[in-house]
PDB file of N, CA and C in Angstrom:
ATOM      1  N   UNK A   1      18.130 -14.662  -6.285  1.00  0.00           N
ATOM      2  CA  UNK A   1      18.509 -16.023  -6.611  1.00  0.00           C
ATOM      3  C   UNK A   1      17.268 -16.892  -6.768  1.00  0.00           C
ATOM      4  N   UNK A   2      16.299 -16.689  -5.578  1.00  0.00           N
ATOM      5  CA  UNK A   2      14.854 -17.297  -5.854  1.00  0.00           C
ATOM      6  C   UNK A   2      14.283 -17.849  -7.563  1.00  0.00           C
ATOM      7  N   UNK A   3      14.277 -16.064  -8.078  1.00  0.00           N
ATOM      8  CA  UNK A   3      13.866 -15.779  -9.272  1.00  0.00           C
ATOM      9  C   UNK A   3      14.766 -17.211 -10.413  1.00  0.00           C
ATOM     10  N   UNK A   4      15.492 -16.687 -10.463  1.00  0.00           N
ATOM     11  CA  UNK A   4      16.616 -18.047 -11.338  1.00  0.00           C
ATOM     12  C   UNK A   4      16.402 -19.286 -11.050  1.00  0.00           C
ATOM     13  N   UNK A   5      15.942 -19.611  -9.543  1.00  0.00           N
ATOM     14  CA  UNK A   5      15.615 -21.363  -9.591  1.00  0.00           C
ATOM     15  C   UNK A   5      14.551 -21.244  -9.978  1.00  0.00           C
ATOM     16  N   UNK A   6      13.380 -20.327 -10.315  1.00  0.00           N
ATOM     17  CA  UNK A   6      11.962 -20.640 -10.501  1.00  0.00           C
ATOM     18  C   UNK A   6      12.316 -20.506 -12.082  1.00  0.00           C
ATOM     19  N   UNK A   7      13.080 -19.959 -12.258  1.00  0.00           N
ATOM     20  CA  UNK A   7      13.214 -19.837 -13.859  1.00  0.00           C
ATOM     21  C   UNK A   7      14.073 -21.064 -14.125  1.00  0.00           C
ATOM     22  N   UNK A   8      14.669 -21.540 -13.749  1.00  0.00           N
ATOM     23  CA  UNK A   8      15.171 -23.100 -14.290  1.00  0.00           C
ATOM     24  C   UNK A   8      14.341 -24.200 -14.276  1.00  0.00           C
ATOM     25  N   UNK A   9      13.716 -23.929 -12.984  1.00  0.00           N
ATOM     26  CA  UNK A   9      12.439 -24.946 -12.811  1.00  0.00           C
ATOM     27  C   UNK A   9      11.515 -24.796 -13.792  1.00  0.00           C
ATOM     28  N   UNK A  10      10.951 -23.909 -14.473  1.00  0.00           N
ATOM     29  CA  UNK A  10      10.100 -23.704 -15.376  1.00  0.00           C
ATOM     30  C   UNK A  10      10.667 -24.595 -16.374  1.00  0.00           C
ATOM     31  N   UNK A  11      11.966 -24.102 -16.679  1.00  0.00           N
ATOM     32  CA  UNK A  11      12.274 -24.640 -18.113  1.00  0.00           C
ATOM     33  C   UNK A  11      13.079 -25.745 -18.736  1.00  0.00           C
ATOM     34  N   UNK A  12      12.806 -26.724 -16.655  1.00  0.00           N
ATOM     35  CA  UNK A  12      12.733 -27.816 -16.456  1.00  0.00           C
ATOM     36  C   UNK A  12      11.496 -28.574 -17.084  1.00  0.00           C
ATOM     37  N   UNK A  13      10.673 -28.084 -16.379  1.00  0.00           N
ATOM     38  CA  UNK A  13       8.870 -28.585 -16.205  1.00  0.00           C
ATOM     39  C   UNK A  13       9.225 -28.624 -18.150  1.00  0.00           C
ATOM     40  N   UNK A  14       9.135 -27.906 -18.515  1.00  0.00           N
ATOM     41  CA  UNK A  14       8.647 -27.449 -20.024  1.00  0.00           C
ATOM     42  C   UNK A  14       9.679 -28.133 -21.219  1.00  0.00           C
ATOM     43  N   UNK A  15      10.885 -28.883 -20.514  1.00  0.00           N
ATOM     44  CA  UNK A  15      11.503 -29.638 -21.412  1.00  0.00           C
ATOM     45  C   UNK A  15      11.244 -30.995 -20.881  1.00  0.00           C
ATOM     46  N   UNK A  16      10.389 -30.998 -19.953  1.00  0.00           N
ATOM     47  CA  UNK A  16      10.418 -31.982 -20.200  1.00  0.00           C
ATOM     48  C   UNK A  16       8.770 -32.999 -20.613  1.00  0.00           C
ATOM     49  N   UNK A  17       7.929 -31.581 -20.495  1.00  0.00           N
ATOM     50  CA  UNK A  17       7.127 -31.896 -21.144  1.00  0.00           C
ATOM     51  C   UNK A  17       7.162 -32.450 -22.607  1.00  0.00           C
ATOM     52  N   UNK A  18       8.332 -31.584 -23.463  1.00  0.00           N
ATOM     53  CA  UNK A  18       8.855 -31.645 -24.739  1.00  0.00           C
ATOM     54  C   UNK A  18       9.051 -32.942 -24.741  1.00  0.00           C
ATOM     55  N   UNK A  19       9.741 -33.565 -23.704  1.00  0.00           N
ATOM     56  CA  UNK A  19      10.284 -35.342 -24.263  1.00  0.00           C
ATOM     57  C   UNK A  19       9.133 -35.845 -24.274  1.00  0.00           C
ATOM     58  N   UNK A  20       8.561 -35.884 -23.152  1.00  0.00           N
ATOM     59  CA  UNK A  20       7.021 -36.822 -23.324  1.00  0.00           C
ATOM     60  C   UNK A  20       6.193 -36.621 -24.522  1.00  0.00           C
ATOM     61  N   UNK A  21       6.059 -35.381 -25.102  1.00  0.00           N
ATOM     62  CA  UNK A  21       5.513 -35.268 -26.318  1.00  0.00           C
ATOM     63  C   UNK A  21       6.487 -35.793 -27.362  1.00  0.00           C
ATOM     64  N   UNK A  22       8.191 -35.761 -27.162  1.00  0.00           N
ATOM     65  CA  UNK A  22       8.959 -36.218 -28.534  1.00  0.00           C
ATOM     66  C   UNK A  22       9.360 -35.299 -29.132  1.00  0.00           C
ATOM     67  N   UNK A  23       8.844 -33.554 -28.507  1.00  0.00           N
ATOM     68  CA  UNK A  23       9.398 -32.901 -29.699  1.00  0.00           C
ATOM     69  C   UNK A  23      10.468 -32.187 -29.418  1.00  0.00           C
ATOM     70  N   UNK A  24      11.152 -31.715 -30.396  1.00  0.00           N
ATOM     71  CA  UNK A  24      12.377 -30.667 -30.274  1.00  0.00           C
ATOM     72  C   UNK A  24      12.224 -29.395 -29.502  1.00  0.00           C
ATOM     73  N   UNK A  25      13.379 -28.885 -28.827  1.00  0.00           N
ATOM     74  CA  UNK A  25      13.102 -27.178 -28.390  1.00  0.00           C
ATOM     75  C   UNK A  25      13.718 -26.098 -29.103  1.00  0.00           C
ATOM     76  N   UNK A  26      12.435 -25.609 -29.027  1.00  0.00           N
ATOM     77  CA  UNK A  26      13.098 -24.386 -29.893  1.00  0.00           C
ATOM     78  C   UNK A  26      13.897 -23.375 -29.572  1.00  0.00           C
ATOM     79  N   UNK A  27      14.972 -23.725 -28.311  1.00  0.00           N
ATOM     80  CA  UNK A  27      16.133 -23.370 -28.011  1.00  0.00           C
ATOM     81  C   UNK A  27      17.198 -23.551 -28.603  1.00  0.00           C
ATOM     82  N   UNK A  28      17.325 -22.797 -28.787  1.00  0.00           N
ATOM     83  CA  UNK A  28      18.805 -22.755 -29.554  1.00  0.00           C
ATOM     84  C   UNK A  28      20.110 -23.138 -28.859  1.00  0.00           C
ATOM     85  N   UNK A  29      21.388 -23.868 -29.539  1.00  0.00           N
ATOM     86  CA  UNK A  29      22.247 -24.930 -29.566  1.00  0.00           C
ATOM     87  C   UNK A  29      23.465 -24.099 -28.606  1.00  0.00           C
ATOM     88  N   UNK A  30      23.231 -25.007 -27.750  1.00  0.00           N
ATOM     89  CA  UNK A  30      24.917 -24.123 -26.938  1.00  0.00           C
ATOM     90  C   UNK A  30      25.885 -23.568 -27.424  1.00  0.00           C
ATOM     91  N   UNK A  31      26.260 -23.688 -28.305  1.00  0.00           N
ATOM     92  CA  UNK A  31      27.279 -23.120 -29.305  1.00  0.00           C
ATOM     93  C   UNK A  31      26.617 -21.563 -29.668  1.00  0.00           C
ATOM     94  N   UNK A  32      25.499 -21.573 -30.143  1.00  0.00           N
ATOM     95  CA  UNK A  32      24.791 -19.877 -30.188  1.00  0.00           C
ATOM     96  C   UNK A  32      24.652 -19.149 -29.029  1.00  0.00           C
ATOM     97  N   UNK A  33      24.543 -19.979 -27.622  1.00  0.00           N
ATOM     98  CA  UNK A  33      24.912 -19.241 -26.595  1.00  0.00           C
ATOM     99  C   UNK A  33      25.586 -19.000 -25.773  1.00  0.00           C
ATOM    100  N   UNK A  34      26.831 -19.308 -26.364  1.00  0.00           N
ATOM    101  CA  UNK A  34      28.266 -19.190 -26.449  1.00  0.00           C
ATOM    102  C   UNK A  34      28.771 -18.110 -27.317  1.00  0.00           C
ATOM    103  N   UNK A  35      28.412 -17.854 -28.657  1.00  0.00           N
ATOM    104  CA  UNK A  35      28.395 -16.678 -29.460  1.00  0.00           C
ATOM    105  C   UNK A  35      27.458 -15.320 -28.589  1.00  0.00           C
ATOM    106  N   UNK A  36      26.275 -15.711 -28.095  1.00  0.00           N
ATOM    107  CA  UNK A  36      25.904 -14.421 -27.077  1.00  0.00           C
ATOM    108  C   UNK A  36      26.688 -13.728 -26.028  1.00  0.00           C
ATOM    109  N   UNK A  37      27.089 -14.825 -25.753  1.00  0.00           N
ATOM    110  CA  UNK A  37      27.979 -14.635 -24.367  1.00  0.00           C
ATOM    111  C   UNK A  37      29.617 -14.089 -25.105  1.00  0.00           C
ATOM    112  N   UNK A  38      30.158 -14.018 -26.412  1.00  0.00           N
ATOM    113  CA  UNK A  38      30.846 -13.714 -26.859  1.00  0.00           C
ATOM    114  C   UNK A  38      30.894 -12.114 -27.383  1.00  0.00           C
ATOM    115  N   UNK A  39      29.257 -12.064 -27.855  1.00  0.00           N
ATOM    116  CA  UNK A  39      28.868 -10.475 -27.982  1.00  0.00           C
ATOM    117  C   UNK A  39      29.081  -9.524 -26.778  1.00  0.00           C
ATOM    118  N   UNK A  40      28.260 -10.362 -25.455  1.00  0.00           N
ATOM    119  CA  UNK A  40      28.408  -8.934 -24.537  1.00  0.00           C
ATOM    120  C   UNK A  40      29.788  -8.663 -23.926  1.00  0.00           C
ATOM    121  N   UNK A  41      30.623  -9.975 -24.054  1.00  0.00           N
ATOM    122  CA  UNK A  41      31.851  -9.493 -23.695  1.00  0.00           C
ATOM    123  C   UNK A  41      32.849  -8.605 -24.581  1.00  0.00           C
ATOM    124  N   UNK A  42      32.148  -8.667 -26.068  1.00  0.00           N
ATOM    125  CA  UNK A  42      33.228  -7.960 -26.784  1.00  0.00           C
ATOM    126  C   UNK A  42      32.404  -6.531 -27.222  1.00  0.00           C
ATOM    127  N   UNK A  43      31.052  -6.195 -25.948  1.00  0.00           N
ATOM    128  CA  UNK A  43      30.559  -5.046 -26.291  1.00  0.00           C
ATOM    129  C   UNK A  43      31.341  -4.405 -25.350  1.00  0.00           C
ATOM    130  N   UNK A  44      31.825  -5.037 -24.438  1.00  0.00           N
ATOM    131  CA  UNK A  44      32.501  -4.193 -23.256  1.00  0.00           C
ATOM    132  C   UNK A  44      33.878  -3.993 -23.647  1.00  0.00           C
ATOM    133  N   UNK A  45      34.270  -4.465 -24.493  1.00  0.00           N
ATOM    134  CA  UNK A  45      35.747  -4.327 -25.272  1.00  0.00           C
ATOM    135  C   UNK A  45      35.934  -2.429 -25.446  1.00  0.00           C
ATOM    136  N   UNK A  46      34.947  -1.957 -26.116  1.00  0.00           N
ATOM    137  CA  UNK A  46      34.985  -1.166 -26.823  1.00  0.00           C
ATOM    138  C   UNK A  46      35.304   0.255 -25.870  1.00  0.00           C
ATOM    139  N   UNK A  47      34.336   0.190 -24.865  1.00  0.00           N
ATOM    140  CA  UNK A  47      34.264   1.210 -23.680  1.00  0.00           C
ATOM    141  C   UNK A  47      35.554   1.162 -22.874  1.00  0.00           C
ATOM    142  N   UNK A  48      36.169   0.146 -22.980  1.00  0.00           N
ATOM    143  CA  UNK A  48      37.563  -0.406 -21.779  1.00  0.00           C
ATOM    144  C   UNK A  48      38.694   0.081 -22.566  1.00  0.00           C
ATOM    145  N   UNK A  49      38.595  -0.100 -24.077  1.00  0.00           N
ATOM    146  CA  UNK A  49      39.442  -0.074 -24.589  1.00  0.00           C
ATOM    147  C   UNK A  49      39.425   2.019 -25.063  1.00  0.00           C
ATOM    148  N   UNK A  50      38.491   2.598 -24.970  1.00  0.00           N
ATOM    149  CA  UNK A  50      38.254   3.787 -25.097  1.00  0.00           C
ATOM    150  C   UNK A  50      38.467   5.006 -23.728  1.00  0.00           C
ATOM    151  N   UNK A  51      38.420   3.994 -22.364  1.00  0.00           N
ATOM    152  CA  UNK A  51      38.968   4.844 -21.348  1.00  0.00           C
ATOM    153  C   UNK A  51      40.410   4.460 -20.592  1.00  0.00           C
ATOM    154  N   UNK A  52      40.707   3.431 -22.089  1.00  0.00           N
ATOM    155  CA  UNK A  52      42.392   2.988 -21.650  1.00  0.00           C
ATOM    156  C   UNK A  52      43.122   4.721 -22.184  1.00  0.00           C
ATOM    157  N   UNK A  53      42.571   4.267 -23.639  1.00  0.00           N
ATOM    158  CA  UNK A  53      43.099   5.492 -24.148  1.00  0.00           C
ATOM    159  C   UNK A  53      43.015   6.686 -23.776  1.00  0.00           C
ATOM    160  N   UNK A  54      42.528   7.431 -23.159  1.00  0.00           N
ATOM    161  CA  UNK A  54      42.079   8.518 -22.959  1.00  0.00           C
ATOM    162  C   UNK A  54      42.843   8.935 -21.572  1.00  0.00           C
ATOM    163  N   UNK A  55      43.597   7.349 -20.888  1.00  0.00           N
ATOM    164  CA  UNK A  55      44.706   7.846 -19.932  1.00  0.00           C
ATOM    165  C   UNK A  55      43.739   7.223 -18.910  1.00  0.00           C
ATOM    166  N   UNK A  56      42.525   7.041 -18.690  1.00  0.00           N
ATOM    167  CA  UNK A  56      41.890   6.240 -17.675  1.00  0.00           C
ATOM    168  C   UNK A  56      42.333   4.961 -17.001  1.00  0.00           C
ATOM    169  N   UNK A  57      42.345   4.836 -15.122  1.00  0.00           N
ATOM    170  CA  UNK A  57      42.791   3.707 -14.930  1.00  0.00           C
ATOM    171  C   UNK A  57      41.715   3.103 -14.850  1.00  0.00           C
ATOM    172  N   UNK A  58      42.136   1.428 -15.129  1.00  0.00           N
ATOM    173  CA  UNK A  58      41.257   0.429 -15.043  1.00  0.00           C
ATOM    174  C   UNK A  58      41.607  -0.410 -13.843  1.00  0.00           C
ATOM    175  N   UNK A  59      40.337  -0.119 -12.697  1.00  0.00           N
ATOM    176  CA  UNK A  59      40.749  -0.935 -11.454  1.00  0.00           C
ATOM    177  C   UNK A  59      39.912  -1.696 -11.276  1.00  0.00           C
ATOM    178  N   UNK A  60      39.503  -2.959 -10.573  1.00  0.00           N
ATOM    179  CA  UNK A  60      38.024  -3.674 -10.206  1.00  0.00           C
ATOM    180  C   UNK A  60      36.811  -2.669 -10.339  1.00  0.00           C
ATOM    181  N   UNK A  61      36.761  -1.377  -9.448  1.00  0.00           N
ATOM    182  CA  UNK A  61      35.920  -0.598  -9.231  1.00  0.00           C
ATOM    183  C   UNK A  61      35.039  -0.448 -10.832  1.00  0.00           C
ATOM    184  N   UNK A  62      36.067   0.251 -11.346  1.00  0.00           N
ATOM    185  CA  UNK A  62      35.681   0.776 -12.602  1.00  0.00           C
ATOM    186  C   UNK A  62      35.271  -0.343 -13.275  1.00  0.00           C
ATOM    187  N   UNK A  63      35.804  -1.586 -13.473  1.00  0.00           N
ATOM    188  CA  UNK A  63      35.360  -2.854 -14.405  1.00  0.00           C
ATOM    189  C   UNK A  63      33.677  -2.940 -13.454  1.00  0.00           C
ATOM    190  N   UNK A  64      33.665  -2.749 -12.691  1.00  0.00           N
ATOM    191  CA  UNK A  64      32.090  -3.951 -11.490  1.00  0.00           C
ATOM    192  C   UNK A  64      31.091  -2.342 -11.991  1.00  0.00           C
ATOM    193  N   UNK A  65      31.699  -1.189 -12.078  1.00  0.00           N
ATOM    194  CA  UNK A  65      30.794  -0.355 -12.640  1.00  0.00           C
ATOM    195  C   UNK A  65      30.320  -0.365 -14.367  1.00  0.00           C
ATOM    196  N   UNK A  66      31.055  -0.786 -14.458  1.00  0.00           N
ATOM    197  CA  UNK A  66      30.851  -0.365 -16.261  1.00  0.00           C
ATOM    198  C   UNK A  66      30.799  -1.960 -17.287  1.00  0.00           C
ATOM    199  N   UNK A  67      31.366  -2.784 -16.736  1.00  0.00           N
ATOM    200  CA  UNK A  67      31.522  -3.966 -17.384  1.00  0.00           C
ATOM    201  C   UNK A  67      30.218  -4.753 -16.712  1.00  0.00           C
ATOM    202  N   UNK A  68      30.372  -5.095 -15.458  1.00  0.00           N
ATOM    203  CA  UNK A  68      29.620  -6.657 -15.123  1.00  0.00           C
ATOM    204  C   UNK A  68      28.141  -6.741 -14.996  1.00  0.00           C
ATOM    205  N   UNK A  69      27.449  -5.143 -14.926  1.00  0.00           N
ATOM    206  CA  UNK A  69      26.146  -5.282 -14.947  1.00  0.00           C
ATOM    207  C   UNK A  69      26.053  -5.927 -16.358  1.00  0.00           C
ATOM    208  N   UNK A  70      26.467  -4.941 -17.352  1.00  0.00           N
ATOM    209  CA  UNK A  70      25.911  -5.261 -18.785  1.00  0.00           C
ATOM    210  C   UNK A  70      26.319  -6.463 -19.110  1.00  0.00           C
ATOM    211  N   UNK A  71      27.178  -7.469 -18.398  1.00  0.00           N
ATOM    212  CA  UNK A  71      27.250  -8.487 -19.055  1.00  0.00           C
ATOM    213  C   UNK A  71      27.042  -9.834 -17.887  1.00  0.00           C
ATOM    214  N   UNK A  72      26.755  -9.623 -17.018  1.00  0.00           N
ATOM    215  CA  UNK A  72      25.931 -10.209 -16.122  1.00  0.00           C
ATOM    216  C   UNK A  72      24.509  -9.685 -15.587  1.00  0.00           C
ATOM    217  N   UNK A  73      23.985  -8.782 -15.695  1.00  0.00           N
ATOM    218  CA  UNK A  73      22.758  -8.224 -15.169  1.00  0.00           C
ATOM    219  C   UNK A  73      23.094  -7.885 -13.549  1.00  0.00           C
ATOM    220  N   UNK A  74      22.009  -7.274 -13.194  1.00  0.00           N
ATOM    221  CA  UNK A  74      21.856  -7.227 -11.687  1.00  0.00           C
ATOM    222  C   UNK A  74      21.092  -8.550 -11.196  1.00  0.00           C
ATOM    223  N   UNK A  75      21.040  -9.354 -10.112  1.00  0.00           N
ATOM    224  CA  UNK A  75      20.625 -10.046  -9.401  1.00  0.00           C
ATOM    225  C   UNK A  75      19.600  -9.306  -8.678  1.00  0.00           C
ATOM    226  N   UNK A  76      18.439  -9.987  -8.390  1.00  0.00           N
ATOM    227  CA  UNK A  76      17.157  -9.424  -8.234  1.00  0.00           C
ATOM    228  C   UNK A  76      17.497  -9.019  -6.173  1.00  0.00           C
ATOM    229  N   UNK A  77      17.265  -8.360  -5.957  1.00  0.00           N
ATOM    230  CA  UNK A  77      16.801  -7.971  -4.363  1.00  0.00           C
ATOM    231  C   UNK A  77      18.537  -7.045  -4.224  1.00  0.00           C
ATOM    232  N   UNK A  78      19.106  -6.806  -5.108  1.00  0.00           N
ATOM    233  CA  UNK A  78      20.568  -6.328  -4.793  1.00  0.00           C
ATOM    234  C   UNK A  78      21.026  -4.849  -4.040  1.00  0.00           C
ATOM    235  N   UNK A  79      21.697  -5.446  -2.806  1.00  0.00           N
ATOM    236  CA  UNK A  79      21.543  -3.867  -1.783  1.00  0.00           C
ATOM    237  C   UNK A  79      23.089  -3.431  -1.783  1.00  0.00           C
ATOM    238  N   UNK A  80      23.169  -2.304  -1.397  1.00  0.00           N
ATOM    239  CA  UNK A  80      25.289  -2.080  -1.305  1.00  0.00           C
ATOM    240  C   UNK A  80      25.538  -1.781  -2.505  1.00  0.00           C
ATOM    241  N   UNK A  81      26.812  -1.965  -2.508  1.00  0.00           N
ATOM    242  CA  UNK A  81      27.385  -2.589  -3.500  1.00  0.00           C
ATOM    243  C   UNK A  81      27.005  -3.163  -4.800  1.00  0.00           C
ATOM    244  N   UNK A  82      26.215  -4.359  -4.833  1.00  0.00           N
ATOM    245  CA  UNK A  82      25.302  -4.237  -5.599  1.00  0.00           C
ATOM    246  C   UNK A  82      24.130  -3.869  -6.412  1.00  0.00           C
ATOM    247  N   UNK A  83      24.008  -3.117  -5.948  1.00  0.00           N
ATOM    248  CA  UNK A  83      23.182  -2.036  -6.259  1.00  0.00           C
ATOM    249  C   UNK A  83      23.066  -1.449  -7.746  1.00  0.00           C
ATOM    250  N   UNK A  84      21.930  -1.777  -8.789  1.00  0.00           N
ATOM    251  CA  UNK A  84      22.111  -1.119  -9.950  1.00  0.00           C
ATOM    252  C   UNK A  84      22.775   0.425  -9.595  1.00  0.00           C
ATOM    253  N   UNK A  85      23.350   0.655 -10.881  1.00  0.00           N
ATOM    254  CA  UNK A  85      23.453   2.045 -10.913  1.00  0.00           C
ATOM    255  C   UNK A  85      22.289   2.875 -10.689  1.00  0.00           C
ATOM    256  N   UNK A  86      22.381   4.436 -10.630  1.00  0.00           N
ATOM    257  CA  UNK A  86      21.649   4.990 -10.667  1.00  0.00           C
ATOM    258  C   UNK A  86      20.962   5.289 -12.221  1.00  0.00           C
ATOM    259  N   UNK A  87      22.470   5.319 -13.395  1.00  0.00           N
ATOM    260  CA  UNK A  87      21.431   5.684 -14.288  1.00  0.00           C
ATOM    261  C   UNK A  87      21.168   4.881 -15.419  1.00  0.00           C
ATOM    262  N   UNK A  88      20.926   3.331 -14.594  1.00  0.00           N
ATOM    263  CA  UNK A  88      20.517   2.252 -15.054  1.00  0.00           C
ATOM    264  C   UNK A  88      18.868   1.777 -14.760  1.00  0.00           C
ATOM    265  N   UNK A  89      18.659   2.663 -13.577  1.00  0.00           N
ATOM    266  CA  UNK A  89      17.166   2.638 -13.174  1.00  0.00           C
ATOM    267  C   UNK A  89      16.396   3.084 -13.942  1.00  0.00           C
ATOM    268  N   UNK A  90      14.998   2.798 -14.074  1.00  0.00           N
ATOM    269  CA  UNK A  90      14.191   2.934 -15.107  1.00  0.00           C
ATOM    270  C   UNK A  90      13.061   3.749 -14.832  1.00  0.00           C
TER     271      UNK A  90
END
């Protein structure tokens, strides 16, 4: 969690350097990251919808394994449960 406030804080500091200078960011418009956030959920469509068929149940377990890393990431220091997969490690 650390990691994420230092990363907001950054890109605090750095917009707002932008106003004092006047200029635009070259961040792109909530609406495009709203369409991102539209991709990884409809990448997970495909896999859910492929071990429906195949007669697979879909319980929390199986969604927190296969769905929420890829579309939330892991959270940095994550033990248990949280725990990347194994063959997500690098």
């Amino acid at each position: 969690m650390k990691l994420y406030l230092m990363s907001l804080g950054a890109g605090l500091l750095v917009g707002m350097v932008y106003g004092l200078l006047n200029v635009r960011s070259p961040a792109p418009p909530v609406i495009a990251l709203v369409g991102l956030l539209g991709i990884l959920i409809g990448e997970q469509a495909v896999p859910l919808l492929r071990h429906v068929l195949v007669g697979g149940q879909v319980d929390t377990g199986w969604f927190d394994r296969q769905c929420r890393p890829h579309v939330l990431g892991h959270l940095p220091g994550a033990t248990g449960a949280d725990a990347p997969c194994p063959r997500d490690r690098g």
